[in-house]
Structures are given as structure tokens and as C-alpha cells.
Protein backbone atom coordinates (compact mmCIF):
# COMPACT_ATOMS: atom_id res chain seq x y z
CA UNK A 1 56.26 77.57 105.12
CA UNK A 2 59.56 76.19 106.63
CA UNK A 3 60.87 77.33 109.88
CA UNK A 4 64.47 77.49 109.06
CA UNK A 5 67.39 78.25 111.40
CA UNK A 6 70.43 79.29 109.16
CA UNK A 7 73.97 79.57 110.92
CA UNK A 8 76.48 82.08 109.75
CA UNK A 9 73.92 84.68 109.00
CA UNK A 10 76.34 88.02 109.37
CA UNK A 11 77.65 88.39 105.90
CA UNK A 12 78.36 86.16 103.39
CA UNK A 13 76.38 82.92 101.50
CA UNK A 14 74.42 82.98 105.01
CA UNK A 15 73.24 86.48 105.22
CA UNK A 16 71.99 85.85 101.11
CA UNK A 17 70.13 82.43 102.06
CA UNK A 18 68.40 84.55 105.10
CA UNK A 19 67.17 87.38 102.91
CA UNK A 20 66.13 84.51 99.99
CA UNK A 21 63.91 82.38 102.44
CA UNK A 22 62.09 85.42 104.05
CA UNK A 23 61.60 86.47 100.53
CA UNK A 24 60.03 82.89 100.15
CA UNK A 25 58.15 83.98 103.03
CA UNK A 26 59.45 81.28 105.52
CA UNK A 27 60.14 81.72 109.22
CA UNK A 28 63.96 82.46 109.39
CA UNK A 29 66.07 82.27 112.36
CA UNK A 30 69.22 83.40 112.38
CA UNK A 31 72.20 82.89 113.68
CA UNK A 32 75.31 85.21 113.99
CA UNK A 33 78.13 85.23 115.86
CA UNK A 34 78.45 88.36 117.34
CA UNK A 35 75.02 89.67 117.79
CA UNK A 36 72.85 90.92 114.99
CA UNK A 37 70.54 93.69 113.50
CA UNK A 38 67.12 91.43 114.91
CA UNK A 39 66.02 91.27 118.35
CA UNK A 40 65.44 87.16 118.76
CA UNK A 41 68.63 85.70 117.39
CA UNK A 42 70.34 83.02 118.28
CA UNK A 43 74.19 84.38 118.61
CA UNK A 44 77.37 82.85 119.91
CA UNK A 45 80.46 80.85 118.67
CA UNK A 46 79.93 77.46 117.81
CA UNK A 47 83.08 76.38 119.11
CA UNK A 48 81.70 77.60 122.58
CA UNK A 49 80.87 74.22 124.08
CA UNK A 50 77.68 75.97 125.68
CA UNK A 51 76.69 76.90 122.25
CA UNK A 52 75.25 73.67 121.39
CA UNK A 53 72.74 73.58 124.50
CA UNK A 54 72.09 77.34 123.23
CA UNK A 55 71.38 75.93 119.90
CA UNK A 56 69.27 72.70 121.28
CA UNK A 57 67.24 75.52 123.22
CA UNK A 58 66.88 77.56 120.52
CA UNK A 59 65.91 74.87 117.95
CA UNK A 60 62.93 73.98 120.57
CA UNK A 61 62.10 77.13 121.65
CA UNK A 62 60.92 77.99 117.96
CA UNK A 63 59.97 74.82 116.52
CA UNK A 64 62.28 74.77 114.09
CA UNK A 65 61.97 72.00 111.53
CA UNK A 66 65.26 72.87 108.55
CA UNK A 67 69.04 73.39 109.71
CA UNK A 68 70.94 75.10 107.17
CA UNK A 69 74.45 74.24 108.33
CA UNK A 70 76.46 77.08 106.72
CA UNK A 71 78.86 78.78 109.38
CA UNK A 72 82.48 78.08 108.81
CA UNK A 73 85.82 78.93 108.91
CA UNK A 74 88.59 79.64 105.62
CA UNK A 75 92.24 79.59 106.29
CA UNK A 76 94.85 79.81 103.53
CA UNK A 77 98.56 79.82 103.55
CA UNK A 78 101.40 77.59 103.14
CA UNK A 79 101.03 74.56 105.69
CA UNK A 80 104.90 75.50 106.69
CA UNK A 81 103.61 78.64 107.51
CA UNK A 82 100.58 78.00 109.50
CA UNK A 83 100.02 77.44 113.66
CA UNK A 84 99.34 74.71 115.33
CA UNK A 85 96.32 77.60 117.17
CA UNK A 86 95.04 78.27 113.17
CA UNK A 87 94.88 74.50 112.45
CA UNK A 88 93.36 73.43 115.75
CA UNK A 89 90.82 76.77 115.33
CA UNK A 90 89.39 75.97 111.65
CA UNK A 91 89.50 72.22 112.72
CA UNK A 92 87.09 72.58 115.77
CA UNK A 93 85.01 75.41 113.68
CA UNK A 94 84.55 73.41 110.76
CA UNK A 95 84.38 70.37 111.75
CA UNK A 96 83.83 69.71 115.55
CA UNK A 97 81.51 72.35 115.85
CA UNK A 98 79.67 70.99 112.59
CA UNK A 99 79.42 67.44 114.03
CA UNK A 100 77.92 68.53 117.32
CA UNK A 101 75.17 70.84 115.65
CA UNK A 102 74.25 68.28 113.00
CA UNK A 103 73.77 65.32 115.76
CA UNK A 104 71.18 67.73 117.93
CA UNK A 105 69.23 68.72 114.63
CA UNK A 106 69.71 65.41 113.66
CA UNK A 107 68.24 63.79 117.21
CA UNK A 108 65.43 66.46 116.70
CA UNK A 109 64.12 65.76 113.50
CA UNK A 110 64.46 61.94 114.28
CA UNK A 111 62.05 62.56 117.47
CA UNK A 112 60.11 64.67 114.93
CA UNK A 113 59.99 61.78 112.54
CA UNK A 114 60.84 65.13 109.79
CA UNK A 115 63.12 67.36 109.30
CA UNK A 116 65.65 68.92 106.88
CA UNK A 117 69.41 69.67 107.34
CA UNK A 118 71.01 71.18 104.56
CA UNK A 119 75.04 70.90 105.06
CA UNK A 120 76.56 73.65 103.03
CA UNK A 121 79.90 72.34 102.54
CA UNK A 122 82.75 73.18 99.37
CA UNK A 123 84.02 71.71 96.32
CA UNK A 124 87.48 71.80 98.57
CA UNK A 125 86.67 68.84 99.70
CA UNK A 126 86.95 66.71 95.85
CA UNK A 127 88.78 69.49 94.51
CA UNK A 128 91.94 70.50 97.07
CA UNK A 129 94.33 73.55 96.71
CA UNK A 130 97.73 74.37 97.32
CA UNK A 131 97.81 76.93 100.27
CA UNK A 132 94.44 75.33 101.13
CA UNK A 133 95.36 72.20 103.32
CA UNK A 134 93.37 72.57 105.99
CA UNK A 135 90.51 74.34 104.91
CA UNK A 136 90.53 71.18 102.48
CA UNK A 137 90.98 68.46 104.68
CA UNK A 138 87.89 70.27 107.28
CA UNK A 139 85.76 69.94 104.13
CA UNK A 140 86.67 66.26 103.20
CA UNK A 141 85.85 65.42 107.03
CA UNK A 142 82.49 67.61 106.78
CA UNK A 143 81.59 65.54 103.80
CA UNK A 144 82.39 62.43 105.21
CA UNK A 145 80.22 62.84 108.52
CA UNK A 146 77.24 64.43 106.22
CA UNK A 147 77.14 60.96 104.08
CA UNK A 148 77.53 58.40 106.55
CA UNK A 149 74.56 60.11 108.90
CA UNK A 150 72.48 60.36 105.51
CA UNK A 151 73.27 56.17 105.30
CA UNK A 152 71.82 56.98 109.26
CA UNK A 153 68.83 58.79 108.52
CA UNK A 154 67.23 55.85 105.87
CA UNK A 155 63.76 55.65 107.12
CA UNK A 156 63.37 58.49 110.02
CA UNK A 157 62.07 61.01 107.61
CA UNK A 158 64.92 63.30 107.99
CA UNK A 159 67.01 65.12 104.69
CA UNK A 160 70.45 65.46 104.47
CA UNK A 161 71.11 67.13 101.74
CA UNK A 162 75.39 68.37 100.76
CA UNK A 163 75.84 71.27 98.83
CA UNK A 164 79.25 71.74 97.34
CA UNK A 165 79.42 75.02 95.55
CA UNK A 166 82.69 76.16 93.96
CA UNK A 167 83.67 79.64 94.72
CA UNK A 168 81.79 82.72 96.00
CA UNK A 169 82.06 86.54 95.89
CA UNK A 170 82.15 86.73 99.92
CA UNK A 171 84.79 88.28 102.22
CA UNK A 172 86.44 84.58 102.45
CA UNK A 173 87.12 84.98 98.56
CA UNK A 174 87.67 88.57 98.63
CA UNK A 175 91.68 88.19 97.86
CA UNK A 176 91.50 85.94 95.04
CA UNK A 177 92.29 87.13 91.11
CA UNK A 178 89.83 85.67 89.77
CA UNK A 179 87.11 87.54 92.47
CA UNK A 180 85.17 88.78 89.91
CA UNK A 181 84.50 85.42 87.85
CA UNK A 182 83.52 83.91 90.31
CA UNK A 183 79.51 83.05 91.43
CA UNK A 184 77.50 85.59 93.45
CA UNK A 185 76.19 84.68 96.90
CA UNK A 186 72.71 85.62 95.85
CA UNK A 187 72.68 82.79 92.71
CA UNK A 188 74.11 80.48 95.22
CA UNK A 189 71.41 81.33 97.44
């Protein structure tokens, strides 16, 4: 049985992976932004600076031993079109907030000598839209920190595994024509 703290947990890929886990009957901690349905969440932003000393805490507090990095952001739109706020929000979401998370499961695990962080992350990053520039360019960055601290990990018996799915019938996808086609959060999870 893993003890598995899953970020993003209030809709979504996130909420799916929670509900698969338990039903794999692991330990599942989860994290939402804005509160939740459970009594011994961990909740917050994760741009919140403080958030990552919540999250350290947290990780401790319940011996947690898998990080299912999963929270994110999606922003669409013309780059013309979009604010400087939007770009610097998805940019610090996805990617700031992502670095700082990974490095204290990362530190952890490494103390731990074990551990497993599982980076959910988007074929955006090899496979870029139009009206998708940033989003895109969060997930190439994502992918390039998640590869060079696997090159990191050789040896300290800590995972890093990337997934890249494609797209997913969640609110982030909800606008798309091709909605229905596309993969249901519960096969991804």
C-alpha cells in the first residue's frame, strides 16, 4: 500500500486518480485548492509561497512516500490577446509552483533513500497548438525540469516518472469540438 499525496484533487484527472488509488486501497491524500469534501486535506494555492512549507509539513506529517504532481493551470487564446497577469499566472502555476513541490518531494524521498513522484505533464509540450502558447511553453519547461532531476535521482532510489497524455474530457477541455473523442479521465487514471 502506497501513501500517495495527489495535487489537484477537486475535479478533473486528479479527482479520478484519487478515487482509482483508494479503490487500489492505498492511503490517499489529497490536495485541493479551495477546501474539500474530507476533513484532513491538505488545501491551498500552490503559487502561495507558504504553500510549499504547508506541503513539506504535510508530506511529513503523514509519511507520505508517492507525489503525484498533477495540479495545473490551461490558458488558451491568441498570444496578441493575452495579459502579461494570465502569462505570469499559468507561468508561476505550472511551472514555478511545479519546481518548488518537486524539489521538497524530491529532498524527501532522497533522505528516504525511496520514493515516487509521478509528474503528470501534456503532450503540449512535443506537440504545441496555435492559441496554446503558453500553456505549451509551461509544459516544455515542466518536461525539461522532470528529465534533468530524473538524470539527478540515478542511484537515490527515487522515481520520476512523466506522463504525457493527449487530451481529456475535464472542464479544461470542456470547449473543444472534438470533446467527445477525446479520452476519459477515468482511463487516464
Amino acid at each position: 500500500m502506497r501513501r500517495i499525496l495527489i495535487t489537484g484533487c477537486g475535479g478533473g484527472l486528479g479527482e479520478a486518480m484519487m478515487n482509482e488509488a483508494r479503490r487500489r486501497d492505498h492511503k490517499v491524500f489529497p490536495h485541493y485548492r479551495k477546501g474539500g469534501s474530507e476533513t484532513s486535506v491538505l488545501t491551498g494555492a500552490l503559487t502561495d509561497y507558504s504553500f510549499v512549507e504547508k506541503f513539506n509539513d504535510y508530506m511529513q506529517r503523514n509519511n507520505v512516500d508517492t507525489f503525484i504532481n498533477n495540479a495545473g493551470q490551461y490558458l488558451g487564446g491568441p498570444i496578441g490577446e493575452t495579459s502579461e497577469h494570465a502569462i505570469k499566472s499559468i507561468i508561476d502555476t505550472n511551472v514555478t509552483a511545479q519546481i518548488l513541490l518537486m524539489k521538497k518531494a524530491f529532498k524527501r524521498f532522497k533522505a528516504m533513500k525511496s520514493g515516487l513522484i509521478i509528474n503528470i505533464n501534456s503532450l503540449a509540450y512535443q506537440q504545441p497548438s496555435a492559441n496554446e502558447t503558453i500553456y505549451c511553453a509551461t509544459k516544455f519547461a515542466l518536461k525539461g525540469f522532470s528529465k534533468a532531476l530524473q538524470m539527478e535521482a540515478i542511484g537515490t532510489g527515487v522515481e520520476i516518472i512523466d506522463v504525457h497524455p493527449g487530451g481529456i474530457q475535464t472542464g479544461m477541455t470542456s470547449g473543444r469540438p472534438n470533446y467527445d473523442s477525446l479520452m476519459t479521465r477515468e482511463d487516464v487514471a
